[in-house]
PDB file of N, CA and C in Angstrom:
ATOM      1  N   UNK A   1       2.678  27.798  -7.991  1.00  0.00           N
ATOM      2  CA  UNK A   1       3.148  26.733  -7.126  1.00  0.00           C
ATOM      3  C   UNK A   1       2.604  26.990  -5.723  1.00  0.00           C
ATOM      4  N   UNK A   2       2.015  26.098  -5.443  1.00  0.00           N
ATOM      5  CA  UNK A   2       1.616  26.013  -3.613  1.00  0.00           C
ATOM      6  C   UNK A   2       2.691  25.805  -2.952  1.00  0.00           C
ATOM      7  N   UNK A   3       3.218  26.571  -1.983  1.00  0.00           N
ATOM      8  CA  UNK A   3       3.848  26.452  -0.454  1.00  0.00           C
ATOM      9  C   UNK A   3       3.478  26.086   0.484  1.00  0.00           C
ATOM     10  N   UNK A   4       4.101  25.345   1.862  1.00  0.00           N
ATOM     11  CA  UNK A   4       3.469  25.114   3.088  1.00  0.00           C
ATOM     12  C   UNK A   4       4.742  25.214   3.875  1.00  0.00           C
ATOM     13  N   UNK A   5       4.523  25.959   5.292  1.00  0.00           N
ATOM     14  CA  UNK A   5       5.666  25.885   6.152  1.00  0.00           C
ATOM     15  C   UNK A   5       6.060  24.648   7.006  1.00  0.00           C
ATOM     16  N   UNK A   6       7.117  23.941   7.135  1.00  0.00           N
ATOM     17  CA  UNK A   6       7.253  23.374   8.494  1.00  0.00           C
ATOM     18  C   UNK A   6       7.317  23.794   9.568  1.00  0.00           C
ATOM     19  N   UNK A   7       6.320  23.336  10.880  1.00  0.00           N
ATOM     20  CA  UNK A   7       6.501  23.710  11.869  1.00  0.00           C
ATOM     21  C   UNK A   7       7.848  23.403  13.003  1.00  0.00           C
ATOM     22  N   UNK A   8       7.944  23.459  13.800  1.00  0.00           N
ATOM     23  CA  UNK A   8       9.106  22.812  14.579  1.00  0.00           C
ATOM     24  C   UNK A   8       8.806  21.714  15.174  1.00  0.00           C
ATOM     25  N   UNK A   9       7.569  21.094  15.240  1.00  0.00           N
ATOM     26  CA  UNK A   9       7.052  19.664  15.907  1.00  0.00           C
ATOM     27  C   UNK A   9       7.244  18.752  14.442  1.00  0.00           C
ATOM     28  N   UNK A  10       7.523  19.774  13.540  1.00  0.00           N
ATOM     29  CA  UNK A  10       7.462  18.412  11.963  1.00  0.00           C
ATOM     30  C   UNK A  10       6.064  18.398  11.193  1.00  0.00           C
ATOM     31  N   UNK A  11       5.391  19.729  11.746  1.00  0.00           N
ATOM     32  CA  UNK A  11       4.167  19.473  11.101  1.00  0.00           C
ATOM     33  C   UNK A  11       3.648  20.819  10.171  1.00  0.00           C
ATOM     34  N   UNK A  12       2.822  20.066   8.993  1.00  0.00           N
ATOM     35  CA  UNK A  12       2.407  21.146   7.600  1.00  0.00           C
ATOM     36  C   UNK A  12       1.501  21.198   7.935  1.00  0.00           C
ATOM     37  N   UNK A  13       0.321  22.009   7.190  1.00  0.00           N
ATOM     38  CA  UNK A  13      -0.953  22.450   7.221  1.00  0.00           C
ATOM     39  C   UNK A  13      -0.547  22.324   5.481  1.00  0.00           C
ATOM     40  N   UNK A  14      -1.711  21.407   5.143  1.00  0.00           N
ATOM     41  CA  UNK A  14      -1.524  20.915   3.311  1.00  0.00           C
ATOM     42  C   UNK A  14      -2.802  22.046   3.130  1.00  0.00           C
ATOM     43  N   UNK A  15      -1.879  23.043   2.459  1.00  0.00           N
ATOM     44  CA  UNK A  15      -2.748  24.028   1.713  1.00  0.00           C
ATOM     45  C   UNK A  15      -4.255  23.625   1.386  1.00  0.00           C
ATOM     46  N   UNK A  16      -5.130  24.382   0.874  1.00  0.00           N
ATOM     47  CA  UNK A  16      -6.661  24.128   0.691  1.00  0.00           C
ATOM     48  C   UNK A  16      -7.010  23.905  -0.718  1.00  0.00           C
ATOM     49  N   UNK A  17      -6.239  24.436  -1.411  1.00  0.00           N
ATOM     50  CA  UNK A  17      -6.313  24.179  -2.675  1.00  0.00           C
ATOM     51  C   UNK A  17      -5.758  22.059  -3.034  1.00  0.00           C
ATOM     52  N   UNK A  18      -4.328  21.772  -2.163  1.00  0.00           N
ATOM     53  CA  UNK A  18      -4.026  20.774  -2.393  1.00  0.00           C
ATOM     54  C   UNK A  18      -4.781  19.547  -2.168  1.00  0.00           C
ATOM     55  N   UNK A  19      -6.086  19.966  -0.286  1.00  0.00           N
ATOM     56  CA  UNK A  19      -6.580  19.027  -0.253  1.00  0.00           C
ATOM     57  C   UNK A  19      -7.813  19.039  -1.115  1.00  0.00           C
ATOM     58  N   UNK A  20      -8.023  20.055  -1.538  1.00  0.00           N
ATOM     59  CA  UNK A  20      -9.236  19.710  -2.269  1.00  0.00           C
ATOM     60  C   UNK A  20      -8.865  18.599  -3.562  1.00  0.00           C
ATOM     61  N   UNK A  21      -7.372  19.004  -3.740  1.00  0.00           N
ATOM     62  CA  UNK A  21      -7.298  18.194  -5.312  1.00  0.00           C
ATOM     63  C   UNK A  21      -7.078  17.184  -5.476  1.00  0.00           C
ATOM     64  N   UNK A  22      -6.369  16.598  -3.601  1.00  0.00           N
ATOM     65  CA  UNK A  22      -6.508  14.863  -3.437  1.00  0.00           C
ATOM     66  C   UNK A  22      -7.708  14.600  -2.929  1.00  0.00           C
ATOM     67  N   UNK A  23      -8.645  15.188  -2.641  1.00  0.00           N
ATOM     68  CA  UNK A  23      -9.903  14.666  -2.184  1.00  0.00           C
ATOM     69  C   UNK A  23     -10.017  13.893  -0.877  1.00  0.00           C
ATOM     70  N   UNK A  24      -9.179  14.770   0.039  1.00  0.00           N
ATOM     71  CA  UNK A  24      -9.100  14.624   1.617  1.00  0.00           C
ATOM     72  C   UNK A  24      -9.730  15.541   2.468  1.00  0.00           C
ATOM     73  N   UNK A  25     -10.127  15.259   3.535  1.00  0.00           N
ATOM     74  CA  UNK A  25     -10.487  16.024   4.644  1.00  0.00           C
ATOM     75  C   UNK A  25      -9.908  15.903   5.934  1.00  0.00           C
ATOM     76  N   UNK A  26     -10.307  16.569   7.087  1.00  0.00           N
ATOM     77  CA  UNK A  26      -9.984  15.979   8.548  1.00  0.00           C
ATOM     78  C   UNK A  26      -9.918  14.926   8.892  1.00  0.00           C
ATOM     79  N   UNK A  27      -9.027  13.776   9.256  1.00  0.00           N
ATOM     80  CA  UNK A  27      -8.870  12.882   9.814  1.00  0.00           C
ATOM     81  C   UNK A  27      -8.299  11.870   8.506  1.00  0.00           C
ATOM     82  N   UNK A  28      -8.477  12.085   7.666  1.00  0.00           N
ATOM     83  CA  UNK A  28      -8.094  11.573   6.469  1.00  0.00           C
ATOM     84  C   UNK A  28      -6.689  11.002   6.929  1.00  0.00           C
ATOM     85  N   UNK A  29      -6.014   9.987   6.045  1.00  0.00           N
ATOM     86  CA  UNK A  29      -4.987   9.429   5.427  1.00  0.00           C
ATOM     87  C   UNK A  29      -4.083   9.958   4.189  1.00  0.00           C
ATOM     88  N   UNK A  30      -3.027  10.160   4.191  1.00  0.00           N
ATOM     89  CA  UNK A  30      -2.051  10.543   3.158  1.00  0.00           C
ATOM     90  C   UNK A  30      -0.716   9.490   2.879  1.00  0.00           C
ATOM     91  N   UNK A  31      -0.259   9.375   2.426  1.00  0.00           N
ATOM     92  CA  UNK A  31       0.705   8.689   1.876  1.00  0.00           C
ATOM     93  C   UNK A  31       2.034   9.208   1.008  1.00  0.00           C
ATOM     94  N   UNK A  32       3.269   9.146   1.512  1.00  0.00           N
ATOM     95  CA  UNK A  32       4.481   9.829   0.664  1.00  0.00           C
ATOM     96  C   UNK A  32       4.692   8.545   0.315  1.00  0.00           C
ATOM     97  N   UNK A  33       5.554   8.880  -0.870  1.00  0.00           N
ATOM     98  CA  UNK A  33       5.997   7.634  -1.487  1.00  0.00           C
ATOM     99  C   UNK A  33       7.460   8.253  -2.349  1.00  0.00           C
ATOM    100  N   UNK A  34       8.102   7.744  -1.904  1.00  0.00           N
ATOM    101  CA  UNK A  34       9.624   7.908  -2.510  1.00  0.00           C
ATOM    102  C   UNK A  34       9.425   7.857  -4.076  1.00  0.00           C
ATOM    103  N   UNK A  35       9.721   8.464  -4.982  1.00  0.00           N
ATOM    104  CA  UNK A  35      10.009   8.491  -6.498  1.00  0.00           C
ATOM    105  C   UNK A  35      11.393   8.446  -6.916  1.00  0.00           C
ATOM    106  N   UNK A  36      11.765   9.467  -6.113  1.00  0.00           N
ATOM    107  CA  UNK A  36      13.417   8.961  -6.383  1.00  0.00           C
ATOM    108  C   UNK A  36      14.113   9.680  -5.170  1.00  0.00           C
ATOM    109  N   UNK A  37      15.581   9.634  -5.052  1.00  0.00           N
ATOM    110  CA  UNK A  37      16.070  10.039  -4.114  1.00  0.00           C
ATOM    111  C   UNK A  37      15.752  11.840  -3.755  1.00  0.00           C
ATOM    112  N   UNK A  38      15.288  12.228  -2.738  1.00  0.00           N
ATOM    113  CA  UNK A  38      14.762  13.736  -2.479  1.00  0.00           C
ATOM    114  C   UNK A  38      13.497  14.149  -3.307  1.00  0.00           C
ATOM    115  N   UNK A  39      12.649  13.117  -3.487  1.00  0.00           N
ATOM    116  CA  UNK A  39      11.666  13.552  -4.513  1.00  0.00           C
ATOM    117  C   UNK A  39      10.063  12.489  -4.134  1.00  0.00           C
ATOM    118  N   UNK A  40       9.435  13.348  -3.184  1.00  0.00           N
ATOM    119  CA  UNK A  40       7.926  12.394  -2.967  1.00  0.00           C
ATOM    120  C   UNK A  40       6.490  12.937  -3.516  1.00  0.00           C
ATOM    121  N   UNK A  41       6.059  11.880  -3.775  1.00  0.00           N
ATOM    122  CA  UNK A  41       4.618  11.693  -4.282  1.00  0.00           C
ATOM    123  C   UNK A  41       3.650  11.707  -3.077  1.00  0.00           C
ATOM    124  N   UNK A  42       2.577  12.622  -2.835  1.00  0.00           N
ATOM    125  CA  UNK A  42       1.942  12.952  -2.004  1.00  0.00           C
ATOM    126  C   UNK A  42       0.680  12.007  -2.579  1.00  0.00           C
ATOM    127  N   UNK A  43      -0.159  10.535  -1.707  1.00  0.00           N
ATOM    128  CA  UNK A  43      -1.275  10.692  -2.631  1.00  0.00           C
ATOM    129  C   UNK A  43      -2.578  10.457  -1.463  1.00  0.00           C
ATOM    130  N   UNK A  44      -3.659  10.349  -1.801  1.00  0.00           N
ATOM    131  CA  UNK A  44      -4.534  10.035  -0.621  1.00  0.00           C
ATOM    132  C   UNK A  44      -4.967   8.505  -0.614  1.00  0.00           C
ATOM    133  N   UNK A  45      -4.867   8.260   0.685  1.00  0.00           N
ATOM    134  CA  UNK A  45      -4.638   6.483   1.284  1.00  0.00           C
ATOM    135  C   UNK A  45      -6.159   6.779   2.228  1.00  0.00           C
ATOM    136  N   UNK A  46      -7.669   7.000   1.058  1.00  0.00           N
ATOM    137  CA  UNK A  46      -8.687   7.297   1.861  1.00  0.00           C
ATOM    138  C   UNK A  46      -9.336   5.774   1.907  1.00  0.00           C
ATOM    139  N   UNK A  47      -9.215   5.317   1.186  1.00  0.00           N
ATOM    140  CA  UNK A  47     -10.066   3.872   0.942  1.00  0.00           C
ATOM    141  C   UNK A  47     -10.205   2.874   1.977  1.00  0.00           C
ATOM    142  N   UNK A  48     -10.937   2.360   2.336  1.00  0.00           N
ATOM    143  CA  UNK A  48     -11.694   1.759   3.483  1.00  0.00           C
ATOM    144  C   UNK A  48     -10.484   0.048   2.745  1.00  0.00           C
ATOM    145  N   UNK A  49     -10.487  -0.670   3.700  1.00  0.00           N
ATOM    146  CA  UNK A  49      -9.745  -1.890   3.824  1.00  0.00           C
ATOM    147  C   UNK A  49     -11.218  -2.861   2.451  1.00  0.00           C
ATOM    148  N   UNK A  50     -12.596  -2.383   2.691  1.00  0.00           N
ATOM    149  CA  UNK A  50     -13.169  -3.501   2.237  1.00  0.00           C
ATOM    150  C   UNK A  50     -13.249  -3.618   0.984  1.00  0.00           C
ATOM    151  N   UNK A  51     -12.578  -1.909   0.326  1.00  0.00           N
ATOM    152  CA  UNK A  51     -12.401  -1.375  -1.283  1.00  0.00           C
ATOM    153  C   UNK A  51     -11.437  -2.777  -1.799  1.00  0.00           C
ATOM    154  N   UNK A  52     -10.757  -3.491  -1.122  1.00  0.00           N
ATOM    155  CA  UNK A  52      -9.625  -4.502  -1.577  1.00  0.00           C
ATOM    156  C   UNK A  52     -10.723  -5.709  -2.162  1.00  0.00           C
ATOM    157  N   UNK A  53     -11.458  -5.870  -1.342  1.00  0.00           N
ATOM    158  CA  UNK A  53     -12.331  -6.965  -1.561  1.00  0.00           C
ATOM    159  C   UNK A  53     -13.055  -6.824  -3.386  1.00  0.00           C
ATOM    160  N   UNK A  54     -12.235  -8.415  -4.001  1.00  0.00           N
ATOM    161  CA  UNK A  54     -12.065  -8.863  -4.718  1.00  0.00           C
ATOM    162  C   UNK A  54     -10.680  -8.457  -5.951  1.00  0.00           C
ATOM    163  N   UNK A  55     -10.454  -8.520  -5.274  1.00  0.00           N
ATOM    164  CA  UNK A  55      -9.343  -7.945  -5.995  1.00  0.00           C
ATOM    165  C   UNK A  55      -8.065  -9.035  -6.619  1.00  0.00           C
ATOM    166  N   UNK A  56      -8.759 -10.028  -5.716  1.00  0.00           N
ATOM    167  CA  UNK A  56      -7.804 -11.331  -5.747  1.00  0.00           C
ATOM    168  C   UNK A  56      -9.229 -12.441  -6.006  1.00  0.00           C
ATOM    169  N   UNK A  57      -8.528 -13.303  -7.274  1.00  0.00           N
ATOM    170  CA  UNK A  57      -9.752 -13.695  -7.319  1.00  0.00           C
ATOM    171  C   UNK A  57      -9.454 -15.662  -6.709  1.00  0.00           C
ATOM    172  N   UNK A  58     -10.909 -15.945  -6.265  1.00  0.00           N
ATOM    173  CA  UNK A  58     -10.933 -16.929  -5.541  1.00  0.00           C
ATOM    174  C   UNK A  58     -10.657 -18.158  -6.275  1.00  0.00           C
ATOM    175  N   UNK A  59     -10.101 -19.073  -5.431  1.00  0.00           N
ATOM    176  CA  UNK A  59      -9.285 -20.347  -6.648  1.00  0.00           C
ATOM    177  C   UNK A  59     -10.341 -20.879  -6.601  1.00  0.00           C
ATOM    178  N   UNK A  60      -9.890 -21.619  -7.878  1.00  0.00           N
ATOM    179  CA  UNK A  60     -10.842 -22.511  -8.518  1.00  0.00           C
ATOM    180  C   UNK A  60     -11.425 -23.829  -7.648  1.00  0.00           C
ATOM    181  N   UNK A  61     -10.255 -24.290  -6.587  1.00  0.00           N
ATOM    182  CA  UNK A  61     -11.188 -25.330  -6.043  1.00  0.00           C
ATOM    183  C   UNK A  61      -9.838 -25.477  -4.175  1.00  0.00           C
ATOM    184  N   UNK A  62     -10.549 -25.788  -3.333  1.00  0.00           N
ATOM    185  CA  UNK A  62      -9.741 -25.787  -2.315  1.00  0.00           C
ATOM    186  C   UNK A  62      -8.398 -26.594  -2.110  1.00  0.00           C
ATOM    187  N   UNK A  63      -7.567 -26.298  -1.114  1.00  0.00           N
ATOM    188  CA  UNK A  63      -6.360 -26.954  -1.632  1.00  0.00           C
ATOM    189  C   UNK A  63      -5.942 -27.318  -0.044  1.00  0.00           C
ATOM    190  N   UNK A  64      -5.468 -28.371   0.372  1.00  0.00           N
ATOM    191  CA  UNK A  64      -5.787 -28.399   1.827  1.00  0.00           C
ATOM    192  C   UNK A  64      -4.337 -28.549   2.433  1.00  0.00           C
ATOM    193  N   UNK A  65      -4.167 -28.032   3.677  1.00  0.00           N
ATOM    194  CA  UNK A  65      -2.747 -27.826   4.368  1.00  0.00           C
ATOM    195  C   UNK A  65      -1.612 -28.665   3.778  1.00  0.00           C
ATOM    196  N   UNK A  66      -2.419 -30.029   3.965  1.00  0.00           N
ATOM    197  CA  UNK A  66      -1.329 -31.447   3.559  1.00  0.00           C
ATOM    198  C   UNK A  66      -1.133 -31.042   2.084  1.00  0.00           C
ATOM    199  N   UNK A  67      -1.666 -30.793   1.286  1.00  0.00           N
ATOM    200  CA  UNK A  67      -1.190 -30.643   0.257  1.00  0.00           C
ATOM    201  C   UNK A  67      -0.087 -29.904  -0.364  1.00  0.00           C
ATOM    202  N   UNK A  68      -0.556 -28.560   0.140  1.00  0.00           N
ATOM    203  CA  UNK A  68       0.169 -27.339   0.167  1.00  0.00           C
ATOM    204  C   UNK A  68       1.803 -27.849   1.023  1.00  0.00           C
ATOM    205  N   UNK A  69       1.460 -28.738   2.178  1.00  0.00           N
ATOM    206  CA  UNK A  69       3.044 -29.018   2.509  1.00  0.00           C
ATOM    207  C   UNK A  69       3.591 -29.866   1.547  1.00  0.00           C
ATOM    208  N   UNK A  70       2.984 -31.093   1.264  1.00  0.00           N
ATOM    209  CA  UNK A  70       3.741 -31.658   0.474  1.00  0.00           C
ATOM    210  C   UNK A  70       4.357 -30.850  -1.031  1.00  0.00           C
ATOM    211  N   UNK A  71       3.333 -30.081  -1.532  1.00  0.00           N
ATOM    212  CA  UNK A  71       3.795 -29.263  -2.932  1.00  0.00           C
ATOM    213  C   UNK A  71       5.655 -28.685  -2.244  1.00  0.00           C
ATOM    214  N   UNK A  72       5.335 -27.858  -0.836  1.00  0.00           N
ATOM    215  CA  UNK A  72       6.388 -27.462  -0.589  1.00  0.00           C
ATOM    216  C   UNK A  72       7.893 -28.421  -0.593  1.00  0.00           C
ATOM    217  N   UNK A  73       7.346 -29.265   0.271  1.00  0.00           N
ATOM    218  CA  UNK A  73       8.674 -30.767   0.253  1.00  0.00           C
ATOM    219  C   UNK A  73       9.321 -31.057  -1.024  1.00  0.00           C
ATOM    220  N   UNK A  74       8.504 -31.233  -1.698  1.00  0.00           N
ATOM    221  CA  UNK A  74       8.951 -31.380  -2.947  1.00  0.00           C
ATOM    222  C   UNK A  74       9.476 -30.467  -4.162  1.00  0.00           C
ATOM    223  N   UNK A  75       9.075 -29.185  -3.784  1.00  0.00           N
ATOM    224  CA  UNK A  75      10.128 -27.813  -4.405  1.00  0.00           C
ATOM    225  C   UNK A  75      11.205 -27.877  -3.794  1.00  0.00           C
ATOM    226  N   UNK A  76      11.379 -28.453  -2.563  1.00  0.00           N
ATOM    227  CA  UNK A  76      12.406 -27.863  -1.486  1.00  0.00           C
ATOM    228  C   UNK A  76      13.295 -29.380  -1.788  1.00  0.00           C
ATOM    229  N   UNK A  77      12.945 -30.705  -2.320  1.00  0.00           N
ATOM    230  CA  UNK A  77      13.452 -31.711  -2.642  1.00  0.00           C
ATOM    231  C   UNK A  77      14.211 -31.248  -3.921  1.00  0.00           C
ATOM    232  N   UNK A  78      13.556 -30.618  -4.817  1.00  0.00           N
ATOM    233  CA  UNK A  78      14.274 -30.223  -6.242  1.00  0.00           C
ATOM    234  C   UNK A  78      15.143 -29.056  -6.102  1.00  0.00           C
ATOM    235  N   UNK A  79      14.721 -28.132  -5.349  1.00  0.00           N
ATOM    236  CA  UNK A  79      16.244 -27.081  -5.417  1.00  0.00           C
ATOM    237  C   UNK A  79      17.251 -27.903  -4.699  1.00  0.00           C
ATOM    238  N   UNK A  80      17.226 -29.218  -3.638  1.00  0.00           N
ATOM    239  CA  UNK A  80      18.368 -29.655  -2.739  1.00  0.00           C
ATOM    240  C   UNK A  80      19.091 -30.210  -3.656  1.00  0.00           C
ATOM    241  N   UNK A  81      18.584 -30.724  -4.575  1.00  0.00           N
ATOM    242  CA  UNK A  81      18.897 -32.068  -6.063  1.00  0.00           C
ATOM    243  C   UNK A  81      19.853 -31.461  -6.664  1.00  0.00           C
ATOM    244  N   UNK A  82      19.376 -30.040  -6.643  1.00  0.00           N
ATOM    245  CA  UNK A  82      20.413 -29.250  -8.382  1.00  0.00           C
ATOM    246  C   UNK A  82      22.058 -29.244  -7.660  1.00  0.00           C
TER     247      UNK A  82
END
């Protein structure tokens, strides 16, 4: 098992073995993530913003403000109805 101390400012030094095994360096990004209560997932948050790109895929054909409001009016007409 790897150890790391807390300092008194709140700060670790992530062992060398650990960063090698998330595949971080200096200046890098990390990420905790709650799993359950007293229990976090350490992972690396290295990926550049443009890694997202496509990830969502582009609609099939444009859909224009007026439309999109009216779709809304009219959801918002049927939940007032029930």
């Amino acid at each position: 098992m790897t150890t790391a101390t807390l300092t008194s400012k709140g700060q670790v030094t992530i062992p060398a073995v650990v960063r090698s095994g998330l595949g971080v360096g200096t200046g890098d990004r990390i990420e905790f993530i709650e799993i359950a209560p007293g229990r976090y997932e350490v992972i690396a948050a290295t990926l550049p913003v443009t890694a997202l790109k496509g990830l969502v895929a582009k609609p099939r054909h444009a859909v224009s403000i007026e439309t999109m409001n009216a779709a809304v009016r009219q959801r918002a007409a049927k939940a007032l109805a029930k």
